[in-house]
C-alpha atoms as a PDB file:
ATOM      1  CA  UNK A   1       4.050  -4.827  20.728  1.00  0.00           C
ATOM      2  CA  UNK A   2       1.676  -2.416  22.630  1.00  0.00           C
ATOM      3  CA  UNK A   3      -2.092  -3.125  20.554  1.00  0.00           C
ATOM      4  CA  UNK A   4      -3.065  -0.059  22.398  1.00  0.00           C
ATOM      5  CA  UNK A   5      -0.537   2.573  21.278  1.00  0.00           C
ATOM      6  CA  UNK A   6      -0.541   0.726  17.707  1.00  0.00           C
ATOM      7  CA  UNK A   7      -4.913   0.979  17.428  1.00  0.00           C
ATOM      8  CA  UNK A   8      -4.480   4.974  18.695  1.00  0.00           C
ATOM      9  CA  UNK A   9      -1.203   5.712  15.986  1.00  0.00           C
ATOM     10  CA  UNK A  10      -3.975   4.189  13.368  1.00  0.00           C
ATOM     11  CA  UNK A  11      -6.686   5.796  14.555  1.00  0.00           C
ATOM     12  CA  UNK A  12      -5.055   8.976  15.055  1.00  0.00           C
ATOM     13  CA  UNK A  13      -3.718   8.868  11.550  1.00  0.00           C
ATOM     14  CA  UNK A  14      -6.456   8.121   9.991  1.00  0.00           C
ATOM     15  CA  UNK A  15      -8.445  10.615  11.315  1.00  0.00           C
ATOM     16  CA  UNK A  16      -5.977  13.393  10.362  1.00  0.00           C
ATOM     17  CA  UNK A  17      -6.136  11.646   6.762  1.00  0.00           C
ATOM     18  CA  UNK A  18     -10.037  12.053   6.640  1.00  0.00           C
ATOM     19  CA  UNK A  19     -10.021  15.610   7.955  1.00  0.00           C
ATOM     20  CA  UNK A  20      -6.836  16.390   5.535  1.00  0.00           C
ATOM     21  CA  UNK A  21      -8.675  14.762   2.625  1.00  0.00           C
ATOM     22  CA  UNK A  22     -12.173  16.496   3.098  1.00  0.00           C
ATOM     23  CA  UNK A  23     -10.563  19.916   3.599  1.00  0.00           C
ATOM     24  CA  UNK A  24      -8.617  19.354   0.153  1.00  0.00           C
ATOM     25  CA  UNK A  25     -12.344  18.531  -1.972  1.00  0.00           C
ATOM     26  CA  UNK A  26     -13.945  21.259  -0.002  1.00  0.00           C
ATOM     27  CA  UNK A  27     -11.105  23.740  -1.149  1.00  0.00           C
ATOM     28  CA  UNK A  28     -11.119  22.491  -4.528  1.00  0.00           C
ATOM     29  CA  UNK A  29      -7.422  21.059  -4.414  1.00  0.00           C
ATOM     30  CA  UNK A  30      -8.314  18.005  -5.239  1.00  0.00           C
ATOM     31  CA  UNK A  31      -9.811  19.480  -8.184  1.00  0.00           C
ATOM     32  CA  UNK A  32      -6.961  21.913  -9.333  1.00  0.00           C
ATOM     33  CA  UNK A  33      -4.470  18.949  -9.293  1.00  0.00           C
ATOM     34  CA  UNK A  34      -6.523  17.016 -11.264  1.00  0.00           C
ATOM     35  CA  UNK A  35      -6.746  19.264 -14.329  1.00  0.00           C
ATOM     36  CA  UNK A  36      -3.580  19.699 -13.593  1.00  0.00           C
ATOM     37  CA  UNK A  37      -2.562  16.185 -13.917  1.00  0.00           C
ATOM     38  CA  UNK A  38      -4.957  15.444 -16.939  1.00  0.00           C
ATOM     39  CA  UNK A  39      -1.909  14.423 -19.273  1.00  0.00           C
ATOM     40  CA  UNK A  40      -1.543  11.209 -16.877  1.00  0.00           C
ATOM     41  CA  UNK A  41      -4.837   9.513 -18.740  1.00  0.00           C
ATOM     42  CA  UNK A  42      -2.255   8.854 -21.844  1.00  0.00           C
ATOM     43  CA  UNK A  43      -0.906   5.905 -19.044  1.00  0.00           C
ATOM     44  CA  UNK A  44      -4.107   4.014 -19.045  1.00  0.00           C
ATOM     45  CA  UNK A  45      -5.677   5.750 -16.231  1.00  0.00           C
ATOM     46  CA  UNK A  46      -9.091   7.478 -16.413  1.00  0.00           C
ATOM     47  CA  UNK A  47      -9.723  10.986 -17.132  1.00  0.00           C
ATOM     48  CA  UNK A  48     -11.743  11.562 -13.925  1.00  0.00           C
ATOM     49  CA  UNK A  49      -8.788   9.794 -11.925  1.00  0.00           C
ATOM     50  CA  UNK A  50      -5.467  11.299 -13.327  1.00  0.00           C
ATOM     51  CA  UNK A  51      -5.175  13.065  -9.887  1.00  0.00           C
ATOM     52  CA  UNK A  52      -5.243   9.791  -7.867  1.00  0.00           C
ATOM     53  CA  UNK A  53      -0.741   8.973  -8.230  1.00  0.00           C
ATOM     54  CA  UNK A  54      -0.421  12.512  -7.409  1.00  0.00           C
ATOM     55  CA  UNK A  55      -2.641  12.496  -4.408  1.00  0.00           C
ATOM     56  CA  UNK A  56      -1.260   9.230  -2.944  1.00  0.00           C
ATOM     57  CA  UNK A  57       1.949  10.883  -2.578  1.00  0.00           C
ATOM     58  CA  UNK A  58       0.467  13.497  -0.452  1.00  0.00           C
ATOM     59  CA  UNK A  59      -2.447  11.376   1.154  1.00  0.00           C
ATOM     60  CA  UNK A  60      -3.641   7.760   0.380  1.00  0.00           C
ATOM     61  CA  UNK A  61      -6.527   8.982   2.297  1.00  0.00           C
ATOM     62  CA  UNK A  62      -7.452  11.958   0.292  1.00  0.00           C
ATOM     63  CA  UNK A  63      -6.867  10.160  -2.584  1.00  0.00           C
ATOM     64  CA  UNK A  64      -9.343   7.050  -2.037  1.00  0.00           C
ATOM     65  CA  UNK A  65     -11.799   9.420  -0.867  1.00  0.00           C
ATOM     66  CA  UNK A  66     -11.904  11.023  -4.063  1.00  0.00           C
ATOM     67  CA  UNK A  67     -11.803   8.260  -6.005  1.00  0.00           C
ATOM     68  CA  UNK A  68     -14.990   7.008  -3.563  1.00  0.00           C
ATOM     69  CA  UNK A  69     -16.986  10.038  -4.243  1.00  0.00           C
ATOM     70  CA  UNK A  70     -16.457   9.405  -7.474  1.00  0.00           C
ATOM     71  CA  UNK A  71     -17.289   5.880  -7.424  1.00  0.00           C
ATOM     72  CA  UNK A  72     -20.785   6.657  -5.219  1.00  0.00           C
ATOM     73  CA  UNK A  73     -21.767   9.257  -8.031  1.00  0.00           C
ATOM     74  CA  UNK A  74     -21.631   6.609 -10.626  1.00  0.00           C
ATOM     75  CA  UNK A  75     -19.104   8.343 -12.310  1.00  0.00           C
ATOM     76  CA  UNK A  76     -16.726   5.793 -12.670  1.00  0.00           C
ATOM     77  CA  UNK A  77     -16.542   1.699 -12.473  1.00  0.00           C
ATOM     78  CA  UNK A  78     -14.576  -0.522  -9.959  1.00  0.00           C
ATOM     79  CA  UNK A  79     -11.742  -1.879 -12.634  1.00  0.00           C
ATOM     80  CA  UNK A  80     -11.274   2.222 -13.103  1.00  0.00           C
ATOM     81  CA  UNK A  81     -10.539   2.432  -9.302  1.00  0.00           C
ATOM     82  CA  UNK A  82      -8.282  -0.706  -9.545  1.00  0.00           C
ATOM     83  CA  UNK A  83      -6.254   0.699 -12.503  1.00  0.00           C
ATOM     84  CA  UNK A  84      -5.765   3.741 -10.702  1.00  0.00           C
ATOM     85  CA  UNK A  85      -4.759   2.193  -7.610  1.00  0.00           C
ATOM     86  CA  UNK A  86      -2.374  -0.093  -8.805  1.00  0.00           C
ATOM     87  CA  UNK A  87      -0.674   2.925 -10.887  1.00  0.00           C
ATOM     88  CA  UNK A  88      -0.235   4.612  -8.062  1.00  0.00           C
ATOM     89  CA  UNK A  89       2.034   2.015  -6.735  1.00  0.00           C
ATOM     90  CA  UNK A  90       5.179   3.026  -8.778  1.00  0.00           C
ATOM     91  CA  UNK A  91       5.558   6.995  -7.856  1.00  0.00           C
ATOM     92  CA  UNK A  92       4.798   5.656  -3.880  1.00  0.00           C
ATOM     93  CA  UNK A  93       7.131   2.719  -4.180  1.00  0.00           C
ATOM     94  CA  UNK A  94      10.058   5.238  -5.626  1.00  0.00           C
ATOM     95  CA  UNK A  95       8.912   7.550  -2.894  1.00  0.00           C
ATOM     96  CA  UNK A  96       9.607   4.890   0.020  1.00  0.00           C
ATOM     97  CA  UNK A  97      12.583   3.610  -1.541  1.00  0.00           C
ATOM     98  CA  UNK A  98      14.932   6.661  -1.552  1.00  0.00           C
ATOM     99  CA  UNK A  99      12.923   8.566   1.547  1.00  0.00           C
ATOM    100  CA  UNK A 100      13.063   5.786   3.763  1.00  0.00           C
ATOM    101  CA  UNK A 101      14.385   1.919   2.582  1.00  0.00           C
ATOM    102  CA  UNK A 102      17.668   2.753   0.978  1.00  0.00           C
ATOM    103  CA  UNK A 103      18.902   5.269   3.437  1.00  0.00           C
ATOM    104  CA  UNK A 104      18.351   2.600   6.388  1.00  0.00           C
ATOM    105  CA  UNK A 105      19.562  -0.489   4.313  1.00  0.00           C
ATOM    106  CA  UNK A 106      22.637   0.914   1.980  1.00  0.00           C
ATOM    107  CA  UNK A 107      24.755   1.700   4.777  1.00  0.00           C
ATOM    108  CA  UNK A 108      23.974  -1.877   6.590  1.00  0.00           C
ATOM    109  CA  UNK A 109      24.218  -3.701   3.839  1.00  0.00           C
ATOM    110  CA  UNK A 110      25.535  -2.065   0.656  1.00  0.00           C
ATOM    111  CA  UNK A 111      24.798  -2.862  -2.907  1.00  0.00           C
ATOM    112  CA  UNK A 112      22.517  -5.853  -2.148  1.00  0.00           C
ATOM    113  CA  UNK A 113      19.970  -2.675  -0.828  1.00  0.00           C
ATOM    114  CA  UNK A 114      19.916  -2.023  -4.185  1.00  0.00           C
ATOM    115  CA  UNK A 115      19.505  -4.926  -5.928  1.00  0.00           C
ATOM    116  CA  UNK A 116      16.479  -5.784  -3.763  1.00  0.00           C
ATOM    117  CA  UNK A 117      14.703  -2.234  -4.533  1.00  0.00           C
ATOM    118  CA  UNK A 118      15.206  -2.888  -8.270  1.00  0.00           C
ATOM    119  CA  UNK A 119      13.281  -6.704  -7.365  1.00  0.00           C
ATOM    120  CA  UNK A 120      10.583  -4.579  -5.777  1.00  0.00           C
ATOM    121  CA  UNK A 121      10.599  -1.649  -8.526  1.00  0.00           C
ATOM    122  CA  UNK A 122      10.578  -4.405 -11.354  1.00  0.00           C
ATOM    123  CA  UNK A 123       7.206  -5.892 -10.033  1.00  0.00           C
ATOM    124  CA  UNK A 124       5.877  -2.174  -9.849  1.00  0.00           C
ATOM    125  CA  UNK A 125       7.236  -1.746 -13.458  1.00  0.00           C
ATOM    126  CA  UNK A 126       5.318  -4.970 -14.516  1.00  0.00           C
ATOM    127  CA  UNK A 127       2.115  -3.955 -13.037  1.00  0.00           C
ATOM    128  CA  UNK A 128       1.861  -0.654 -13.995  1.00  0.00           C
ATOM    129  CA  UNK A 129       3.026  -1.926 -18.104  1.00  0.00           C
ATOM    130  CA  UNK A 130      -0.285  -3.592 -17.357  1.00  0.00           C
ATOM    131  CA  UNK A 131      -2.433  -1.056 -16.715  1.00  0.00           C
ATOM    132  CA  UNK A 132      -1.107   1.266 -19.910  1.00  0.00           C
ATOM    133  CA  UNK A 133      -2.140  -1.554 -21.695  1.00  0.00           C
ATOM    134  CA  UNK A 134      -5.601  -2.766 -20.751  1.00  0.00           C
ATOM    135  CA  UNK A 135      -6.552   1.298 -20.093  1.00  0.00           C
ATOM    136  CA  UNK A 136      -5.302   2.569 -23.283  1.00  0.00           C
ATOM    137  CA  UNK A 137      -7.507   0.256 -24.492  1.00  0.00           C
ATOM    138  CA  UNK A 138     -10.451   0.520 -22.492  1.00  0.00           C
ATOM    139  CA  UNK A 139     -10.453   4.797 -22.685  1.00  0.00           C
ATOM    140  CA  UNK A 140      -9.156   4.843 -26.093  1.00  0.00           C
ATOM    141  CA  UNK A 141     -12.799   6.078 -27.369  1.00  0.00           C
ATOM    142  CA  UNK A 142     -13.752   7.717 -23.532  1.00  0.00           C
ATOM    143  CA  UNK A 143     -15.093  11.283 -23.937  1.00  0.00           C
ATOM    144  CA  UNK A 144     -15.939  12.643 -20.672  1.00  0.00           C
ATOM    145  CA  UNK A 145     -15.963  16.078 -19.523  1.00  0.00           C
ATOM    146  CA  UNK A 146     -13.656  16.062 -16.489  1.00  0.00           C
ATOM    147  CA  UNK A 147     -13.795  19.728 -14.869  1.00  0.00           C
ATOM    148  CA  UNK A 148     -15.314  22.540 -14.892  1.00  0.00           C
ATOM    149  CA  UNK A 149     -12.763  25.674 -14.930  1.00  0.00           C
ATOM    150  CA  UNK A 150     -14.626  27.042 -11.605  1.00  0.00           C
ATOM    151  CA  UNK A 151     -14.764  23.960 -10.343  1.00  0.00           C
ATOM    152  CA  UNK A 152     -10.417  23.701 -10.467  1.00  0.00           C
ATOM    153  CA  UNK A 153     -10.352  26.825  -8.612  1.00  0.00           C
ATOM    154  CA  UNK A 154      -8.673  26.429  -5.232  1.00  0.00           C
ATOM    155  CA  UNK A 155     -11.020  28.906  -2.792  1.00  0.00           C
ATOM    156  CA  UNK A 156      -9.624  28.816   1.241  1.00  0.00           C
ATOM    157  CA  UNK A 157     -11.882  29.879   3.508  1.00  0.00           C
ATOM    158  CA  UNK A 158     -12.654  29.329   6.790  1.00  0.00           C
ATOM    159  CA  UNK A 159     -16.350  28.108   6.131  1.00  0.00           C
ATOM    160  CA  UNK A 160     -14.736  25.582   3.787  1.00  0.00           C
ATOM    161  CA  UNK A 161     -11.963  24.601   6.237  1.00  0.00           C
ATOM    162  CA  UNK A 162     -14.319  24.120   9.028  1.00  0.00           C
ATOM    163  CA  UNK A 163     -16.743  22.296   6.445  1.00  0.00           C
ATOM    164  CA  UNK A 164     -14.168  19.789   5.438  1.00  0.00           C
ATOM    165  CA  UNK A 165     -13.015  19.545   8.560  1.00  0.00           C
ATOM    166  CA  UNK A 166     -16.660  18.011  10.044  1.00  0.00           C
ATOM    167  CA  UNK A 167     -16.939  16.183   7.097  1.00  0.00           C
ATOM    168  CA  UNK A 168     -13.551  14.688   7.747  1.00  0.00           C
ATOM    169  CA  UNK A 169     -14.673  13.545  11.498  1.00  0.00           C
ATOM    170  CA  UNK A 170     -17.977  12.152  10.499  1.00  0.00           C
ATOM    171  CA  UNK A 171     -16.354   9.985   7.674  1.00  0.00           C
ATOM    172  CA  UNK A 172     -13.284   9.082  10.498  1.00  0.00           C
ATOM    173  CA  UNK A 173     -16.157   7.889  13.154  1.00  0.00           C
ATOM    174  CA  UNK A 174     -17.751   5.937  10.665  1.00  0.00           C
ATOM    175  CA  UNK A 175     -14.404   4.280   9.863  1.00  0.00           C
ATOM    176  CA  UNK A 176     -12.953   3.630  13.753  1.00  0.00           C
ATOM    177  CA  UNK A 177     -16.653   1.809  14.286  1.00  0.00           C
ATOM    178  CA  UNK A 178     -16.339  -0.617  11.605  1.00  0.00           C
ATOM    179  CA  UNK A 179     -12.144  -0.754  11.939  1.00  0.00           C
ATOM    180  CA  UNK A 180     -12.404  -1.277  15.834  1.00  0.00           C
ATOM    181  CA  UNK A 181     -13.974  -4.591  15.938  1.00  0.00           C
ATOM    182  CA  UNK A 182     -12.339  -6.356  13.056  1.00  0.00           C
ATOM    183  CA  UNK A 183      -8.625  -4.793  14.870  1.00  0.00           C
ATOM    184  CA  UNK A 184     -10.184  -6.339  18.611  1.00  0.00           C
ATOM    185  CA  UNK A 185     -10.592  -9.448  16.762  1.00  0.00           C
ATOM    186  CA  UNK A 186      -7.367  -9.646  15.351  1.00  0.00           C
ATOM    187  CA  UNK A 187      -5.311  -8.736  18.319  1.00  0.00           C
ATOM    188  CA  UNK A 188      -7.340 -11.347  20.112  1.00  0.00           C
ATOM    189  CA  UNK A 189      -5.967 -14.067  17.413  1.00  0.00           C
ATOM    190  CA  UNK A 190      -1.961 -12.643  17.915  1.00  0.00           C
ATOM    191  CA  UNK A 191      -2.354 -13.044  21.936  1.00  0.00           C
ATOM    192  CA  UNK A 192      -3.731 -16.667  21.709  1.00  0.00           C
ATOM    193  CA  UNK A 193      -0.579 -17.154  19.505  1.00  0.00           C
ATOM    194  CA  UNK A 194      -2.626 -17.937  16.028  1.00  0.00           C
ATOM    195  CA  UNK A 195       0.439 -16.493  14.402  1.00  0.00           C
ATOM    196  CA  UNK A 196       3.300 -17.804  16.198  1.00  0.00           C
ATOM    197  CA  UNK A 197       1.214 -21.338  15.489  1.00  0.00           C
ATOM    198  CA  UNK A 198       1.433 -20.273  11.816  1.00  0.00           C
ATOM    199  CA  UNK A 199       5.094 -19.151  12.193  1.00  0.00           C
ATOM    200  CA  UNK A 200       5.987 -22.954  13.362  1.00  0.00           C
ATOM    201  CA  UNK A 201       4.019 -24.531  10.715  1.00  0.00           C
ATOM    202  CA  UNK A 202       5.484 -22.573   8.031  1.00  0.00           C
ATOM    203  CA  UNK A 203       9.314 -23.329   9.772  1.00  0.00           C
ATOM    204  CA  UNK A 204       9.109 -26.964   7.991  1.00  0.00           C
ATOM    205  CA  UNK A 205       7.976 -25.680   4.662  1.00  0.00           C
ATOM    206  CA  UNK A 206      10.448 -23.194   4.274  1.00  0.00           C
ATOM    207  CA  UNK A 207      13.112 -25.668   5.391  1.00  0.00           C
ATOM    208  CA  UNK A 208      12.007 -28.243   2.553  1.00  0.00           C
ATOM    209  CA  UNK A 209      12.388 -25.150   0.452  1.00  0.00           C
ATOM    210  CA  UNK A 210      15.809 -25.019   1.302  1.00  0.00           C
ATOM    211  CA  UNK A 211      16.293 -22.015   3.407  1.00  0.00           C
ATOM    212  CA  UNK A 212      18.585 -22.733   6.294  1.00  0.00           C
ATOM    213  CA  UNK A 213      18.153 -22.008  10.517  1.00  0.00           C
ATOM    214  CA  UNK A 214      19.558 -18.468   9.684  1.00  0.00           C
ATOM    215  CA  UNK A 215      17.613 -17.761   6.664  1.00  0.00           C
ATOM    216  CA  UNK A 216      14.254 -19.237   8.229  1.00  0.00           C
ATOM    217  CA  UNK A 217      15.078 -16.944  11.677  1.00  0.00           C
ATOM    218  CA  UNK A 218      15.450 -14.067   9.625  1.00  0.00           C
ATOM    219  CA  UNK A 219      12.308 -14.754   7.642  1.00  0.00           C
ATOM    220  CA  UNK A 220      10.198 -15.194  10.673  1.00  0.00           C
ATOM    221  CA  UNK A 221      11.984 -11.906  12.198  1.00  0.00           C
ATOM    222  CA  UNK A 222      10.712 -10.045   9.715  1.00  0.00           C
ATOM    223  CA  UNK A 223       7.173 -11.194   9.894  1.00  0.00           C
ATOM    224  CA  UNK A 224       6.708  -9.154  12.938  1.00  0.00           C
ATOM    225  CA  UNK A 225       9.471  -6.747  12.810  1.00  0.00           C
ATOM    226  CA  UNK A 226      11.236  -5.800   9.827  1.00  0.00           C
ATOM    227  CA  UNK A 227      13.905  -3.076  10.924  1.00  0.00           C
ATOM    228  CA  UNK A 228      14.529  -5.867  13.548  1.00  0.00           C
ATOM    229  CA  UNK A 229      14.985  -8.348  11.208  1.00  0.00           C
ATOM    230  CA  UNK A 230      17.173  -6.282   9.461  1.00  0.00           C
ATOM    231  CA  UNK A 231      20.522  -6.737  11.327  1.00  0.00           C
ATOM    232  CA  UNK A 232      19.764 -10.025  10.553  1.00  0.00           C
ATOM    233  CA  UNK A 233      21.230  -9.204   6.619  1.00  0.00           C
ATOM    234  CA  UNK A 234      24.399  -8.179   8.089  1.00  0.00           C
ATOM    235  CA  UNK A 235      24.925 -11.310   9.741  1.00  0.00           C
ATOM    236  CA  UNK A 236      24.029 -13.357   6.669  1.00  0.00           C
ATOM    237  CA  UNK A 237      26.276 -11.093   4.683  1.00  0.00           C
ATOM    238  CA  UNK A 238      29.541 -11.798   6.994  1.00  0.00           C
ATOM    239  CA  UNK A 239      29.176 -15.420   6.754  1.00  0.00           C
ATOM    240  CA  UNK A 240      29.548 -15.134   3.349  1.00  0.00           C
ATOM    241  CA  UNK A 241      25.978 -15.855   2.067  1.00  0.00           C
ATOM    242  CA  UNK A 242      25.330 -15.538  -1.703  1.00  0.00           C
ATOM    243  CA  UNK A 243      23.150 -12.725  -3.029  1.00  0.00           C
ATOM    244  CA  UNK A 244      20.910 -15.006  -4.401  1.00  0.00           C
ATOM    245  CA  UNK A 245      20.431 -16.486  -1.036  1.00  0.00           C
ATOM    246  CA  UNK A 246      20.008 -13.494   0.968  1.00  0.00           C
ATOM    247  CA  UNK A 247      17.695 -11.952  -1.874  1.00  0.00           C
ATOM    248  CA  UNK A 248      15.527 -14.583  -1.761  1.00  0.00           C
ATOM    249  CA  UNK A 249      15.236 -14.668   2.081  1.00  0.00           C
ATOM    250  CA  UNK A 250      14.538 -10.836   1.987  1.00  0.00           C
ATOM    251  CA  UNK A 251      11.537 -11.546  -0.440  1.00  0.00           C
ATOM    252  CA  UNK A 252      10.088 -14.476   1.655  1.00  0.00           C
ATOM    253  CA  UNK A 253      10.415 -12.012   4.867  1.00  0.00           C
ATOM    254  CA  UNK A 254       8.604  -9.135   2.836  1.00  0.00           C
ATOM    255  CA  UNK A 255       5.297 -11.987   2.023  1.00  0.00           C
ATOM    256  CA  UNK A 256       5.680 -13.225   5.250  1.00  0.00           C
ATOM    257  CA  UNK A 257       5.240  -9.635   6.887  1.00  0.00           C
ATOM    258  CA  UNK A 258       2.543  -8.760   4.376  1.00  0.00           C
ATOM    259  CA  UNK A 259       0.830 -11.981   5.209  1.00  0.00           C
ATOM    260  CA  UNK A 260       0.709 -11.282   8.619  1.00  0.00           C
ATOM    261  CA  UNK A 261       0.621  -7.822   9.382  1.00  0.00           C
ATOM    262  CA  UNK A 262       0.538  -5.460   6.377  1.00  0.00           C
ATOM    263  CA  UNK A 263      -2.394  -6.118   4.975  1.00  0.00           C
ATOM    264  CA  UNK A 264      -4.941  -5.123   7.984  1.00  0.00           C
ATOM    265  CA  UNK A 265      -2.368  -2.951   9.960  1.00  0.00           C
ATOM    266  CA  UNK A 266      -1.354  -0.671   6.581  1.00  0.00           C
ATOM    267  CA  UNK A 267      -4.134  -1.601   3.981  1.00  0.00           C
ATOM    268  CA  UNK A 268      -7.208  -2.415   5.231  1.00  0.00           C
ATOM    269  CA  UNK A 269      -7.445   1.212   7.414  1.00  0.00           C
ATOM    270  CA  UNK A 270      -7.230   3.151   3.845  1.00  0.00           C
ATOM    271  CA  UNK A 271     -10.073   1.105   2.442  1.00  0.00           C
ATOM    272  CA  UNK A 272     -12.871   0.152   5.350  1.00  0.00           C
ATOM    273  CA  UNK A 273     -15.248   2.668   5.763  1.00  0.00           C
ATOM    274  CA  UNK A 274     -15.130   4.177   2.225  1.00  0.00           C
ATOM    275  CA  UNK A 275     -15.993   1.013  -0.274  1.00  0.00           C
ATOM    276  CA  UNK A 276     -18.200  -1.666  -0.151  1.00  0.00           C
ATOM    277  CA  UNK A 277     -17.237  -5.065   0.951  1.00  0.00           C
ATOM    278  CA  UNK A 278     -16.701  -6.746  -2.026  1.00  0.00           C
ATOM    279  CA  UNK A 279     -14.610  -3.833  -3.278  1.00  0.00           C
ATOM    280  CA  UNK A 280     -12.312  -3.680  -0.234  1.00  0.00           C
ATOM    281  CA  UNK A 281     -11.540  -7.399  -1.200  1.00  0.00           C
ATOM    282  CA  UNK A 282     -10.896  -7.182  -4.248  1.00  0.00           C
ATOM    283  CA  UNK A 283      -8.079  -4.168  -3.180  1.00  0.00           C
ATOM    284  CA  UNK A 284      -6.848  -6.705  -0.521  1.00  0.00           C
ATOM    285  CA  UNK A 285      -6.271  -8.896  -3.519  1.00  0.00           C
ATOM    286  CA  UNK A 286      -4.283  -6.616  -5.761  1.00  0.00           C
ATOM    287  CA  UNK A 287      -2.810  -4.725  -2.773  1.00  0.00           C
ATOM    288  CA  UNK A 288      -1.460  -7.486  -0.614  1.00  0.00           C
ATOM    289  CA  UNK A 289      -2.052 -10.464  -2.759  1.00  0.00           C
ATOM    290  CA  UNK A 290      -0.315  -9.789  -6.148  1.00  0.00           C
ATOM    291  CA  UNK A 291       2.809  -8.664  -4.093  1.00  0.00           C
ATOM    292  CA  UNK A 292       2.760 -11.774  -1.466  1.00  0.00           C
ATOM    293  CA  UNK A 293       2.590 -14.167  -4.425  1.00  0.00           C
ATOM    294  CA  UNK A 294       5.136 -12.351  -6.190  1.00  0.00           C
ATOM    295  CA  UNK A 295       7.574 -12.229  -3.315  1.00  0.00           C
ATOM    296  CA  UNK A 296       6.760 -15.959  -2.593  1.00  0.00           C
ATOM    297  CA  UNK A 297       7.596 -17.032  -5.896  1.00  0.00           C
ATOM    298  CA  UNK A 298      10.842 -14.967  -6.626  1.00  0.00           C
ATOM    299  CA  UNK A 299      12.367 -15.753  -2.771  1.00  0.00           C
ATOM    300  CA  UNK A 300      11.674 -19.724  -3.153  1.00  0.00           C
ATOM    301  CA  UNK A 301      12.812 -19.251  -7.093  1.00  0.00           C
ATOM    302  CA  UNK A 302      16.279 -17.551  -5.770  1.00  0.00           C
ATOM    303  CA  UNK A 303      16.350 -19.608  -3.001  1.00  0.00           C
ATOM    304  CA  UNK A 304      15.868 -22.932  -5.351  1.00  0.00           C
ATOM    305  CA  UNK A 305      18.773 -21.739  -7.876  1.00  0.00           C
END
């Protein structure tokens, strides 16, 4: 893996994020979608943050930096960010599945690509349930007023554009200097072999568990690579493996590589920067934590029957 190209893809792609993000509140896009998108509340999601799933599917950036701003003003609490959030995971995880996931894994491996997007869909399903629930019942008496007409009104122009787009590098500088030392760190820990010491560790556990040599490469494959891991499937499929099996293993793999990678490679650049501490945890938590447990439990669970 080259750490270098990897930090400048992040960086890079971050930075066009922020700029994106800032030059769609200066323009009042943000806005417009948002009244737009007011209907969305009747899912448990609050008024001021109905705009949030829609903006994830354009930009995860723009759309925690509007939830921030919101956050800063006072305007909303933390749980309302977290309800948001975690609603926003079913439109993105359809999103991935049939843009990018199913097209690579149906013709590999057929109908088992399917049956592992509805495990991952079902958990998205589950959580989102959730947050109908506990918001219908939190906003149920909420009366806010959410935008102002002129405020919804999308206005290009270059002093906005060129506004935003400042903005947008100020907030990305802030961002690299906090992200840089934590990712230094980190790639200091992978080239003293922290997590091939972890991988070996874990080998014995997931043996005891019952997965077998193939299963347990294919788990610790996909820890660092997925697509590579991937062929992997095939293999398992032509010695005859039973779904169950090679279900389960494909869960484990998915924690594993969330474990180790996802969480500060893919999360943790969306959040630093733009929350406090304590609330960048706490989306660690729900982010990567409710799905590693999840994937844990139903790989060892398949695995086990």
């Amino acid at each position: 893996m080259d750490f270098k190209e990897l930090y400048l893809i992040i960086v890079s792609a971050i930075t066009f994020g922020y700029v994106t993000a800032a030059v769609l509140v200066e323009t009042n896009v943000v806005n417009w979608i948002g009244l737009k998108t007011l209907k969305l509340s009747r899912f448990g999601i609050h008024p001021k943050l109905t705009n949030i799933p829609v903006i994830y599917l354009v930009s995860p950036r723009a759309a925690h930096i509007t939830a921030s701003e919101l956050l800063k003003k006072g305007e909303i609490k933390p749980v309302d960010l977290y309800l948001a959030i975690l609603a926003s995971n079913f439109p993105m995880r359809l999103m991935f599945l049939y843009r990018y996931y199913l097209p690579v894994l149906l013709p590999l491996i057929g109908s088992i690509a399917v049956y592992y997007a509805l495990l991952r869909l079902f958990f998205d399903i589950v959580v989102l349930a959730c947050v109908s629930i506990v918001g219908r019942i939190r906003y149920r008496n909420l009366n806010v007023q959410v935008y102002q007409p002129q405020s919804a009104e999308i206005t290009f122009s270059f002093n906005k554009i060129v506004k935003g787009t400042i903005r947008g590098l100020k907030e990305s500088g802030l961002f690299i200097l906090k992200f840089t030392p934590l990712f230094v760190a980190i790639i200091f820990l992978i080239n003293n072999g922290a997590m091939d010491w972890l991988t070996v560790k874990l080998k014995p556990f997931l043996g005891l568990m019952g997965f077998t040599p193939l299963e347990i490469t294919y788990i610790t494959t996909a820890a660092i690579s997925p697509p590579v891991a991937y062929g992997l499937i095939r293999v398992m499929v032509e010695k005859g493996e039973t779904i169950n099996r090679i279900l389960g293993t494909m869960a484990v793999g998915n924690a594993m590589f969330s474990l180790l990678r996802s969480w500060w490679n893919y999360l943790l650049p969306y959040y630093l920067g733009l929350y406090p501490l304590r609330i960048t945890i706490a989306l660690l938590l729900l982010q990567a934590g409710l799905p590693i447990i999840y994937n844990f439990t139903v790989g060892i669970a398949l695995i086990r029957w």
